[in-house]
C-alpha atoms as a PDB file:
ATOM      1  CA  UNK A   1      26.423  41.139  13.110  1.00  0.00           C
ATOM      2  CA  UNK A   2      25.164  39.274  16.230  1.00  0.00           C
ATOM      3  CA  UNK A   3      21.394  39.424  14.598  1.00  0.00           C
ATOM      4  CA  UNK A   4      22.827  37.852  11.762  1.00  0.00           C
ATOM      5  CA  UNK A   5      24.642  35.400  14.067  1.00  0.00           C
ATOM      6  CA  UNK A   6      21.427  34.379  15.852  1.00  0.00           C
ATOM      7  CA  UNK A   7      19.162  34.047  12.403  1.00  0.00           C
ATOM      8  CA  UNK A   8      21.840  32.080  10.808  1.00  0.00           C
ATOM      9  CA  UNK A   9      21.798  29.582  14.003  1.00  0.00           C
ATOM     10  CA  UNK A  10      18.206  29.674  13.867  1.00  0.00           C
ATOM     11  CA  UNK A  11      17.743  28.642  10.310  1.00  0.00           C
ATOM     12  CA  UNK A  12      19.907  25.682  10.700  1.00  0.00           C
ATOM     13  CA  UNK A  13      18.646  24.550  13.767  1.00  0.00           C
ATOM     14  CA  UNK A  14      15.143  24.519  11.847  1.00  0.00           C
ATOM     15  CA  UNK A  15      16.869  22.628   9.256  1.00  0.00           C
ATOM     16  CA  UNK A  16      18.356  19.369  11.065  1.00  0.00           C
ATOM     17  CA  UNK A  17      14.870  19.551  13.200  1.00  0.00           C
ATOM     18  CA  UNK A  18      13.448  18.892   9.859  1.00  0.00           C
ATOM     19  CA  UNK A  19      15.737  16.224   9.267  1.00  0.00           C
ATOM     20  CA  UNK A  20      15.287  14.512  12.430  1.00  0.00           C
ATOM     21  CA  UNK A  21      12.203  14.411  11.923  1.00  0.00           C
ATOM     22  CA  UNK A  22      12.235  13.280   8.251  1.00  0.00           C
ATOM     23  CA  UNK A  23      14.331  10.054   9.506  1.00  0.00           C
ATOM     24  CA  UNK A  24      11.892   8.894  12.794  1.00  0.00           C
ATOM     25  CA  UNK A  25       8.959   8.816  10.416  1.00  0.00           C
ATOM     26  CA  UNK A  26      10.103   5.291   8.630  1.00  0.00           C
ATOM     27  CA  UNK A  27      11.741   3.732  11.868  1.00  0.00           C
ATOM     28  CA  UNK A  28       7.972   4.277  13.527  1.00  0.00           C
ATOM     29  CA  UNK A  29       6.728   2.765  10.873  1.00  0.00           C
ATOM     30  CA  UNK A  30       8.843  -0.023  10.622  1.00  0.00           C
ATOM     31  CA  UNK A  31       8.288  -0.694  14.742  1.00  0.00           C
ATOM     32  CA  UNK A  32       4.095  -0.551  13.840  1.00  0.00           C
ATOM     33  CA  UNK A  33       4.666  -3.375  11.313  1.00  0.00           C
ATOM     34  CA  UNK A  34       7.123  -5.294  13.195  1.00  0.00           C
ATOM     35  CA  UNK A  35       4.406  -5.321  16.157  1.00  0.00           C
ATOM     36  CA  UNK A  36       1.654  -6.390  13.653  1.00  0.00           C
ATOM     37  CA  UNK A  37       3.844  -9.291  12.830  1.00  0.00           C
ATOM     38  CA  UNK A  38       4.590 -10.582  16.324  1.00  0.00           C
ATOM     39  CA  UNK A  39       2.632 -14.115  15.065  1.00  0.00           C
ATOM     40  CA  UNK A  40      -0.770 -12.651  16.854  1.00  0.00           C
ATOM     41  CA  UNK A  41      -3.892 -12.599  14.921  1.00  0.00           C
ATOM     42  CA  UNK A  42      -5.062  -9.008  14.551  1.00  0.00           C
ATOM     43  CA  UNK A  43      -8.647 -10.164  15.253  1.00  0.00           C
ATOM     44  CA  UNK A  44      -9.866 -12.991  17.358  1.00  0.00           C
ATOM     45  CA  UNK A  45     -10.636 -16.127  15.862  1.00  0.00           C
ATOM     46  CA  UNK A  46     -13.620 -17.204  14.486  1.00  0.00           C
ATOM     47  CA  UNK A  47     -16.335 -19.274  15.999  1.00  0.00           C
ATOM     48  CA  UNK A  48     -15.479 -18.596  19.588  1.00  0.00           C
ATOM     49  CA  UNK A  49     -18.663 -17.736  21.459  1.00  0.00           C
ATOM     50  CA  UNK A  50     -18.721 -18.534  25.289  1.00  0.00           C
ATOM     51  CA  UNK A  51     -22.232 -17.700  25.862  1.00  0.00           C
ATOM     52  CA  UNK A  52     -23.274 -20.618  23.087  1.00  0.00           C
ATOM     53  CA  UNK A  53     -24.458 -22.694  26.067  1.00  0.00           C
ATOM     54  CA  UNK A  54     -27.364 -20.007  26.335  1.00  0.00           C
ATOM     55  CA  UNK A  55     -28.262 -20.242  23.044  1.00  0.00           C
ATOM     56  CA  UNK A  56     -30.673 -17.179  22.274  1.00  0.00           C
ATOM     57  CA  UNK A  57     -32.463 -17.022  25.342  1.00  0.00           C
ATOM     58  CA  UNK A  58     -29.464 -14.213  26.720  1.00  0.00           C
ATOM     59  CA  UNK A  59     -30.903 -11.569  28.644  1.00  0.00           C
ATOM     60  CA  UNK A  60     -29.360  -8.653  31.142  1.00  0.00           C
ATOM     61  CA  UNK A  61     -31.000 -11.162  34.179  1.00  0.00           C
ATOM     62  CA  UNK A  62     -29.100 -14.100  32.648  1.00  0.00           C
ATOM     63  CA  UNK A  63     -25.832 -12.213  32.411  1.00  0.00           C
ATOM     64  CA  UNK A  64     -26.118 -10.485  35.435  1.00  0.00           C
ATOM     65  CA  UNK A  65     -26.406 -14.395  37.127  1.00  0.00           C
ATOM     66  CA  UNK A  66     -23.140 -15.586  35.250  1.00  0.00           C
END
């Protein structure tokens, strides 16, 4: 009786886990797009390039001196 008692609590326990876990899944999801949407670009913009002053001539002596 008390094994039965103690399977019986154990299968149901395993059952709302698997709920619980059934109904984070979407609200993580809907936090990683609501962070992606935060008016932020996801990559930097184009055509930024501080070491254009250098032109080519950018070697580990010049960027060590900067």
């Amino acid at each position: 009786m008390v094994l039965s008692f103690f399977f019986l609590l154990l299968v149901s326990t395993a059952v709302m886990a698997g709920r619980v876990m059934k109904d984070a899944e979407p609200a993580a999801e809907t936090y990683k797009r609501e962070m992606l949407e935060n008016g932020l670009g996801r990559t930097p913009q184009m055509g930024w390039n501080s070491w254009n002053h250098f032109a080519c001539n950018i070697d580990e002596q010049m960027i060590k001196e900067t």
